[in-house]
N, C-alpha and C. Protein backbone atom coordinates (compact mmCIF):
# COMPACT_ATOMS: atom_id res chain seq x y z
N UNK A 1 25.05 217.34 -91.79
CA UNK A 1 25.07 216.19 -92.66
C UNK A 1 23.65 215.79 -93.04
N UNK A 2 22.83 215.69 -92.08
CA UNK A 2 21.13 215.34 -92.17
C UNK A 2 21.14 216.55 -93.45
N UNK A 3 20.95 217.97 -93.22
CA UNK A 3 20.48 218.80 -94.01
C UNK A 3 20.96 218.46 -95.08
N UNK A 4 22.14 218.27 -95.79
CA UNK A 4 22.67 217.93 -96.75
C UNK A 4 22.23 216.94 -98.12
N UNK A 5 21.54 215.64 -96.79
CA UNK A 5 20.95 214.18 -97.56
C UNK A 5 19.49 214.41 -98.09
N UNK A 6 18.91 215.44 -96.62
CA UNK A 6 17.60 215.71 -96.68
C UNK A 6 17.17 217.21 -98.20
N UNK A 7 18.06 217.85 -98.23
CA UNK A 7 17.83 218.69 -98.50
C UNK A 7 17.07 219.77 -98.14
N UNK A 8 16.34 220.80 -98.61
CA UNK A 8 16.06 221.92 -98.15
C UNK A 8 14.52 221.23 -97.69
N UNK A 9 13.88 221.10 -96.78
CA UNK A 9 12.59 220.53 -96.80
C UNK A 9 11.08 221.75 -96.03
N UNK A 10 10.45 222.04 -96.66
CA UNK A 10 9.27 222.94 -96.18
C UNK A 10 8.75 222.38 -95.30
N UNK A 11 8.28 221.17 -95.53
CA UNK A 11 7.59 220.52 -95.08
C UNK A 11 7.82 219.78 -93.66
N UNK A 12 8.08 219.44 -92.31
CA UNK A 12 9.03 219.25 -91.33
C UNK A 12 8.06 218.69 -89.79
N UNK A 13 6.52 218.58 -90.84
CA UNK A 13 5.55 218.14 -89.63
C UNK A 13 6.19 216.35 -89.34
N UNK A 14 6.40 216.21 -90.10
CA UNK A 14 6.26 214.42 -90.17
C UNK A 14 7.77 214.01 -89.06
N UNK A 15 8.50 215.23 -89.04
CA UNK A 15 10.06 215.03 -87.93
C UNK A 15 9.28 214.46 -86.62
N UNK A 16 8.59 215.25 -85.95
CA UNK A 16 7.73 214.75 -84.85
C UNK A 16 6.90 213.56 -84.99
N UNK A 17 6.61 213.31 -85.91
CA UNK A 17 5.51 212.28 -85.73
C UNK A 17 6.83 210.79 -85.96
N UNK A 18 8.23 211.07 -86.82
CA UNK A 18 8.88 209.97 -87.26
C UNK A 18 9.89 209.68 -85.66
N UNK A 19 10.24 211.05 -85.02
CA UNK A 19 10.56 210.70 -83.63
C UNK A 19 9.97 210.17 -82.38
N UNK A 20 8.54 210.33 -82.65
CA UNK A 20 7.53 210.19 -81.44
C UNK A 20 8.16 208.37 -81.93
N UNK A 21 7.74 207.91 -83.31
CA UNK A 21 7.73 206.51 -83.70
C UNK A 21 8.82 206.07 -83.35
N UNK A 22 10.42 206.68 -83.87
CA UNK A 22 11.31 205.68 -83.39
C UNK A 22 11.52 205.65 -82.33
N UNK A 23 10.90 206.40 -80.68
CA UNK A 23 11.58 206.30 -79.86
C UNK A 23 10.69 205.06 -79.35
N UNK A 24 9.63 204.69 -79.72
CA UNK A 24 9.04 203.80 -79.21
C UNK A 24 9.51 202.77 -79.46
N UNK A 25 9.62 202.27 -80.71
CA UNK A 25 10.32 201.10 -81.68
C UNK A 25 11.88 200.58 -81.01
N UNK A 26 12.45 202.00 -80.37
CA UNK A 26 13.94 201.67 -79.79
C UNK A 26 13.68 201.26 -78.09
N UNK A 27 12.58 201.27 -77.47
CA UNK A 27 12.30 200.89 -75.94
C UNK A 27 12.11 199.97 -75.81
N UNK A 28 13.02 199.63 -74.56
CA UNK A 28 12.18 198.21 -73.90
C UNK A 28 13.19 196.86 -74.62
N UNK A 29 13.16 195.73 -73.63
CA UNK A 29 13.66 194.23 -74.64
C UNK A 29 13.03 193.85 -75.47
N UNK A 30 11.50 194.27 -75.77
CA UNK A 30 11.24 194.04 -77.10
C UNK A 30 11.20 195.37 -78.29
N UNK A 31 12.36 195.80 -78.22
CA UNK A 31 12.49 196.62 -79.08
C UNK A 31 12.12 195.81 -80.58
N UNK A 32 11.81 196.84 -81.44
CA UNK A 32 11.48 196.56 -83.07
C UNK A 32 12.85 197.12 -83.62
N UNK A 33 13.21 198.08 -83.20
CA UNK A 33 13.93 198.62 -84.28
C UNK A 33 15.17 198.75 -83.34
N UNK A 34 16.60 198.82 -83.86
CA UNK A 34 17.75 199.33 -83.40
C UNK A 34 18.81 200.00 -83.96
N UNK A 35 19.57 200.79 -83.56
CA UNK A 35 20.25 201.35 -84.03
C UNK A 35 22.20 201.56 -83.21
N UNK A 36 22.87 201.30 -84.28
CA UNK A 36 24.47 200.93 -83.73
C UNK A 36 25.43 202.40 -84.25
N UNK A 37 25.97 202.56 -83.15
CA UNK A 37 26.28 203.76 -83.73
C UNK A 37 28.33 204.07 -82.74
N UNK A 38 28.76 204.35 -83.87
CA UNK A 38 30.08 204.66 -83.25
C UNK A 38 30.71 206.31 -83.37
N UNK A 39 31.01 206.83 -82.45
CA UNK A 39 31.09 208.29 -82.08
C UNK A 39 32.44 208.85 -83.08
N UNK A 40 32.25 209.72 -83.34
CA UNK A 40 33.75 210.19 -83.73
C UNK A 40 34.57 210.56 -82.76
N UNK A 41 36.22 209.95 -82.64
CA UNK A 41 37.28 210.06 -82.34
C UNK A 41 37.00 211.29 -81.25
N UNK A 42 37.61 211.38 -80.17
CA UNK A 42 37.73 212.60 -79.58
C UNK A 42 36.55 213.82 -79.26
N UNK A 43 35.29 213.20 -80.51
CA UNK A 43 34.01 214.48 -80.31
C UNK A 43 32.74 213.49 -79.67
N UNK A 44 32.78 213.28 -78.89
CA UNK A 44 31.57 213.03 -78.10
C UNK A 44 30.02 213.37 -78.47
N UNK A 45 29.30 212.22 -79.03
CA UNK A 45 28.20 213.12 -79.17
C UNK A 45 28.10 213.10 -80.48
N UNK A 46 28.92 213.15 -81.17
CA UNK A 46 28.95 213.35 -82.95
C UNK A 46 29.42 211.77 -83.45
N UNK A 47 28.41 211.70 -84.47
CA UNK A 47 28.54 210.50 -85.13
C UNK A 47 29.59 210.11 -86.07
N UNK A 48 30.39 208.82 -86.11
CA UNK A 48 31.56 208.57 -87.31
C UNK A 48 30.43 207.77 -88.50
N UNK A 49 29.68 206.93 -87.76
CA UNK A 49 28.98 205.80 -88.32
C UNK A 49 27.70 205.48 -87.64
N UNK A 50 27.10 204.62 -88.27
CA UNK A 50 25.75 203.79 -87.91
C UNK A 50 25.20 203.12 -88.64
N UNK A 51 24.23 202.03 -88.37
CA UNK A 51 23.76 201.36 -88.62
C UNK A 51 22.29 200.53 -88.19
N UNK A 52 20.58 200.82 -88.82
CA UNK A 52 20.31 200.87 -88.15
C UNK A 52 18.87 199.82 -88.90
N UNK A 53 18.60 199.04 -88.20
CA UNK A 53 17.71 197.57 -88.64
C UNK A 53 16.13 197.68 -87.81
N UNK A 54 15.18 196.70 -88.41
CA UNK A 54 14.45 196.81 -87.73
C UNK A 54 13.89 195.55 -87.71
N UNK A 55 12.77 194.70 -86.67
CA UNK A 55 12.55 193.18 -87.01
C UNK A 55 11.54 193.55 -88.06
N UNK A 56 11.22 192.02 -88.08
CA UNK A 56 9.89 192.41 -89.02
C UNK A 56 9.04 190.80 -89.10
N UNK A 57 7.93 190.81 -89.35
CA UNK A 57 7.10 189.77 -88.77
C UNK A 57 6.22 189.14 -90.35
N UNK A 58 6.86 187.62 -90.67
CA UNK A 58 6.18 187.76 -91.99
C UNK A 58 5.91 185.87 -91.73
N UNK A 59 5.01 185.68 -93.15
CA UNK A 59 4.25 184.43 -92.25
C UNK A 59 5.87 183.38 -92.87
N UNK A 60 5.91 182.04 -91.98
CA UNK A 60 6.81 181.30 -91.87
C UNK A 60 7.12 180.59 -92.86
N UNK A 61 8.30 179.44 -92.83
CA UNK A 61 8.50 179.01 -93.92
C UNK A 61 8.95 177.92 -93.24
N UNK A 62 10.03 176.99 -94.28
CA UNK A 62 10.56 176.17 -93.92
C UNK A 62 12.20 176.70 -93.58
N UNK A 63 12.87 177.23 -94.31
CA UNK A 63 13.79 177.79 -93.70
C UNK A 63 14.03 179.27 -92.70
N UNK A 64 12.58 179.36 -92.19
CA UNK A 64 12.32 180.27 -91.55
C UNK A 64 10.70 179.95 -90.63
N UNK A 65 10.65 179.12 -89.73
CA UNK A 65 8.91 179.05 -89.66
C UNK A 65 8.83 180.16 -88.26
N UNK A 66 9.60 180.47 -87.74
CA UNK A 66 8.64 181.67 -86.89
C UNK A 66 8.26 182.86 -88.01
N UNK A 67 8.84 183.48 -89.20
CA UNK A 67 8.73 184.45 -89.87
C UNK A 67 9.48 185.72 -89.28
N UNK A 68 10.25 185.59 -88.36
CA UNK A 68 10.80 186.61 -88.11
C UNK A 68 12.13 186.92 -89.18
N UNK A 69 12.30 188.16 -88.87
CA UNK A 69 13.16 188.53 -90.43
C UNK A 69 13.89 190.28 -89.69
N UNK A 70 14.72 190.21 -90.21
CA UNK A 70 15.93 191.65 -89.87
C UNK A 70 15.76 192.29 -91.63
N UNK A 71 15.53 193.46 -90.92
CA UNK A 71 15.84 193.90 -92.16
C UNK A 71 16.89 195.83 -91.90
N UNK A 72 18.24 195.62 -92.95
CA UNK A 72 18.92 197.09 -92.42
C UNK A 72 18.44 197.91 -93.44
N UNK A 73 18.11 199.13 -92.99
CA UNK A 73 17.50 199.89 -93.97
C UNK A 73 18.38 201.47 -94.14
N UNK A 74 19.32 201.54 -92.81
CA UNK A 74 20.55 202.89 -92.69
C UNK A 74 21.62 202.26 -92.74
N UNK A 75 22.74 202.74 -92.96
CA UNK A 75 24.38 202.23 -92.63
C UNK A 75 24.64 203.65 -93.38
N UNK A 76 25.05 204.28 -92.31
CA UNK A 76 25.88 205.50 -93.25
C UNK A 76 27.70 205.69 -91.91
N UNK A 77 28.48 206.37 -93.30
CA UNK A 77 29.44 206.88 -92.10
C UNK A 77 30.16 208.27 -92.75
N UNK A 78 30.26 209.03 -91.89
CA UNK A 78 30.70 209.84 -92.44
C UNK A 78 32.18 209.73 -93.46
N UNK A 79 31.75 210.70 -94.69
CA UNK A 79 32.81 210.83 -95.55
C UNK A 79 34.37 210.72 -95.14
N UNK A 80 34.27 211.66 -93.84
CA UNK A 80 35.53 211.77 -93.98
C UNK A 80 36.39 210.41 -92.93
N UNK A 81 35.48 209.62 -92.51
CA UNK A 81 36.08 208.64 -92.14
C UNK A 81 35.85 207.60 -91.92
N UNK A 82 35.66 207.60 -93.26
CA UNK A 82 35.33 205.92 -93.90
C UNK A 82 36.80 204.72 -94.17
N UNK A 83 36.67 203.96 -94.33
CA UNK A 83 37.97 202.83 -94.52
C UNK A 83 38.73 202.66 -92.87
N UNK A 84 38.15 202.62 -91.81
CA UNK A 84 38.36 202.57 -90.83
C UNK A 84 37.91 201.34 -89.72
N UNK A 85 36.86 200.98 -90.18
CA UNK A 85 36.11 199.87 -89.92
C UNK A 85 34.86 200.26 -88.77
N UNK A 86 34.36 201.86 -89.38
CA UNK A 86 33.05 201.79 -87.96
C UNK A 86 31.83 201.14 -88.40
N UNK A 87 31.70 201.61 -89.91
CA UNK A 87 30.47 200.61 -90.61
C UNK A 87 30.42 199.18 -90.13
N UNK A 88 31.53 198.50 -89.94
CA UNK A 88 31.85 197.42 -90.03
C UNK A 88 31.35 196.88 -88.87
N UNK A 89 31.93 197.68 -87.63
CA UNK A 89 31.47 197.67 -86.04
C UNK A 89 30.12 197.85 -85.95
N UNK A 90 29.56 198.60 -86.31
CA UNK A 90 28.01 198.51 -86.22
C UNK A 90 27.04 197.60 -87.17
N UNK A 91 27.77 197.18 -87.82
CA UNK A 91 26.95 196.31 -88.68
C UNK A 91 26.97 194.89 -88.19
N UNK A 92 28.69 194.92 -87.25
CA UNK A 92 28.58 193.29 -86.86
C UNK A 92 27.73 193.27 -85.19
N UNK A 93 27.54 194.63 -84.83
CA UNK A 93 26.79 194.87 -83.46
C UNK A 93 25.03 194.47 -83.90
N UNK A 94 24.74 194.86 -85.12
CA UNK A 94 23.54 194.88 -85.05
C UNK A 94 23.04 193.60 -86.17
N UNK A 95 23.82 192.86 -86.54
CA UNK A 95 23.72 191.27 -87.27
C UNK A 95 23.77 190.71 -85.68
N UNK A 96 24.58 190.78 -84.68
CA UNK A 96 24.48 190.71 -83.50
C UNK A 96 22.98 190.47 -82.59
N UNK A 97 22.83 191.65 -82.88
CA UNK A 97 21.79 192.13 -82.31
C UNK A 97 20.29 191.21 -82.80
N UNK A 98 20.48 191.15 -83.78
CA UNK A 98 18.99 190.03 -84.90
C UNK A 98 19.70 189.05 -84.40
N UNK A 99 20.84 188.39 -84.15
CA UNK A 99 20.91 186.60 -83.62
C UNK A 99 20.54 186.74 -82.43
N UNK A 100 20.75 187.65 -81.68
CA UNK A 100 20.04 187.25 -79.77
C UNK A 100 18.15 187.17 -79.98
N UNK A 101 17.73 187.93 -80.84
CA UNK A 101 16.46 187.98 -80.75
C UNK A 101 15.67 186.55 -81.45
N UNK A 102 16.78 185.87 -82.05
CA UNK A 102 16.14 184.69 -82.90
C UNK A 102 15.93 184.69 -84.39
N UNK A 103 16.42 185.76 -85.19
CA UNK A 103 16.10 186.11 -86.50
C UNK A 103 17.50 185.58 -87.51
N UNK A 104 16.90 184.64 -88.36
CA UNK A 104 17.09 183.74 -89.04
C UNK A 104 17.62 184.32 -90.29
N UNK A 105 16.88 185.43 -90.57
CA UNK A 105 17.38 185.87 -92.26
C UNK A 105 17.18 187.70 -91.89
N UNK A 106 18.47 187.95 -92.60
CA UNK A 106 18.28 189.52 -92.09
C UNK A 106 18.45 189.83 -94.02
N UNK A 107 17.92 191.31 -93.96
CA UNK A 107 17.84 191.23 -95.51
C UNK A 107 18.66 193.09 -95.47
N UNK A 108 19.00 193.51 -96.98
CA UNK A 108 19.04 194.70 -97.13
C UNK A 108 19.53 194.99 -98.40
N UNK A 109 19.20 196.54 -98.76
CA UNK A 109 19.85 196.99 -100.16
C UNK A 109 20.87 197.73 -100.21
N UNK A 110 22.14 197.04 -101.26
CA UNK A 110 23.45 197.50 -100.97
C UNK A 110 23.77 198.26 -101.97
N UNK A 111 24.41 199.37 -101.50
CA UNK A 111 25.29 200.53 -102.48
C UNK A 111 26.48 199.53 -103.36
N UNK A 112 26.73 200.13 -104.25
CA UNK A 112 28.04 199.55 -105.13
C UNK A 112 28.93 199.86 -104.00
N UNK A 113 29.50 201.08 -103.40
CA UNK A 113 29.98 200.99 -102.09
C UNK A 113 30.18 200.48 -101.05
N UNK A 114 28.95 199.86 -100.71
CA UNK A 114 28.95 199.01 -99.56
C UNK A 114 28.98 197.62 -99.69
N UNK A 115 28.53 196.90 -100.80
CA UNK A 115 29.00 195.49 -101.04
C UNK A 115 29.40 194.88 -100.69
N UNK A 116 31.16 195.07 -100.59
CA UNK A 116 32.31 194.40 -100.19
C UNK A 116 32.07 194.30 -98.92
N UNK A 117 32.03 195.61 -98.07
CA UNK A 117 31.35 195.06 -96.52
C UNK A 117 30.56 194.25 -96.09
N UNK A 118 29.29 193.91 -96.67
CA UNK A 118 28.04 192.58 -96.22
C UNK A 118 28.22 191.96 -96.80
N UNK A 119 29.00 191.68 -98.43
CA UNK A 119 29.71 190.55 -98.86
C UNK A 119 30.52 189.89 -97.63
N UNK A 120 31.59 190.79 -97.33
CA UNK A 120 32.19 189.92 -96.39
C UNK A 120 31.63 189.52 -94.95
N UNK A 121 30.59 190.06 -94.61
CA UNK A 121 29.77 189.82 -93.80
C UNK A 121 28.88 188.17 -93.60
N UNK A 122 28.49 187.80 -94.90
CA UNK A 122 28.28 186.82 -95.25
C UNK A 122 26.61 187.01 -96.25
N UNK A 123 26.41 188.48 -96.48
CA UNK A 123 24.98 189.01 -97.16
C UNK A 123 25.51 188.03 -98.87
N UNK A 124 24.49 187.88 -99.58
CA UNK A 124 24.72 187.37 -100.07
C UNK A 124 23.51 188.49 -101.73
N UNK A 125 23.95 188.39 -102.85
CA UNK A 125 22.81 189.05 -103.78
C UNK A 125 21.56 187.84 -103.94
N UNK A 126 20.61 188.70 -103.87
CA UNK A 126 19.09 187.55 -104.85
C UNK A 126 18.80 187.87 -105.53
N UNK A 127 17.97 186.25 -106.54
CA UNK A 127 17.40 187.06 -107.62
C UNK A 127 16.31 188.01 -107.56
N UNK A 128 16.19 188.37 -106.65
CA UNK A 128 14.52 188.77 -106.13
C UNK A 128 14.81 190.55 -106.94
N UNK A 129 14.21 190.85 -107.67
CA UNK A 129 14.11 192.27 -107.94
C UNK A 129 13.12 193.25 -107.27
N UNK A 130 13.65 194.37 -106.55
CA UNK A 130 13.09 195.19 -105.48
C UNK A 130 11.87 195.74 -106.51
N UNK A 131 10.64 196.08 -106.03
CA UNK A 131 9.82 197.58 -106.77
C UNK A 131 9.39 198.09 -105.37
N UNK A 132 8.94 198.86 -106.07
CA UNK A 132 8.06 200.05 -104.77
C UNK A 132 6.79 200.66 -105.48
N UNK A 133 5.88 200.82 -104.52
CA UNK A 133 4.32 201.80 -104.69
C UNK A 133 4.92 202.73 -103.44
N UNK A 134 4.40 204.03 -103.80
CA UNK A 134 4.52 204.97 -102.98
C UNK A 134 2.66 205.41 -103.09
N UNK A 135 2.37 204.91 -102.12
CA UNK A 135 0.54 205.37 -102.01
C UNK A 135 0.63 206.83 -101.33
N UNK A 136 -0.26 207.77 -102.36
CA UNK A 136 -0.47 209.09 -102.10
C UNK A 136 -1.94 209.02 -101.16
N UNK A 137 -1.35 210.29 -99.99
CA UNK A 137 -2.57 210.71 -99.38
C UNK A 137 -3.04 209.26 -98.22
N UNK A 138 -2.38 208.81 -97.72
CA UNK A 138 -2.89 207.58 -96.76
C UNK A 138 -2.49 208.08 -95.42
């Protein structure tokens, strides 16, 4: 499934350097980052679903003055068994997961697909329009 999303990739130095990172990010009670994950039926080991957030530290506000902030940046489940409710389970494990730590506003970008799920979740759309810089060579 990875090979599939990833496609054919030459390039495969950065796997080590992105695992060395998340395993750190996932240790310890002050973890940064987490990840919720529900097994497929009967196969141990193999994924149905997941879902996977990380904190994030930005200066405060009034409806927010520590600045802490959730943000989900994975939710995938496999094709073939979707409409089941594992997205659902890991998404309410790891909205979960940002209220024990104290985080006030969790944020993320939703598929036309996935909508209806963090709609009913209680995610809500903003007007805020996303961009991106991708800085070469840093």
């Amino acid at each position: 499934m990875l090979d599939e999303y990833l496609g054919v990739q030459p390039d495969t130095a950065w796997m080590a350097v992105s695992e060395r990172a998340l395993r750190e990010r996932l240790a310890g009670e002050e973890a940064l980052l987490a990840a919720t994950v529900v097994e497929r039926p009967g196969e141990p080991g193999r994924l149905a679903a997941c879902a996977v957030g990380t904190l994030e530290y930005r200066l405060g506000g009034p409806d927010n003055p520590q600045g802490l902030s959730g943000y989900v940046f994975s939710v995938a489940t496999d094709p073939e068994l979707r409409r089941r409710g594992y997205s659902r389970a890991c998404m309410e494990e790891l909205v979960a997961w940002f209220g024990r730590r104290g985080v006030r506003k969790v944020e993320l970008r939703a598929s036309a697909e996935g909508e209806p799920l963090y709609a009913s979740l209680g995610f809500v759309r903003t007007p805020d329009p996303s961009m991106r810089l991708v800085l070469r060579g840093v």
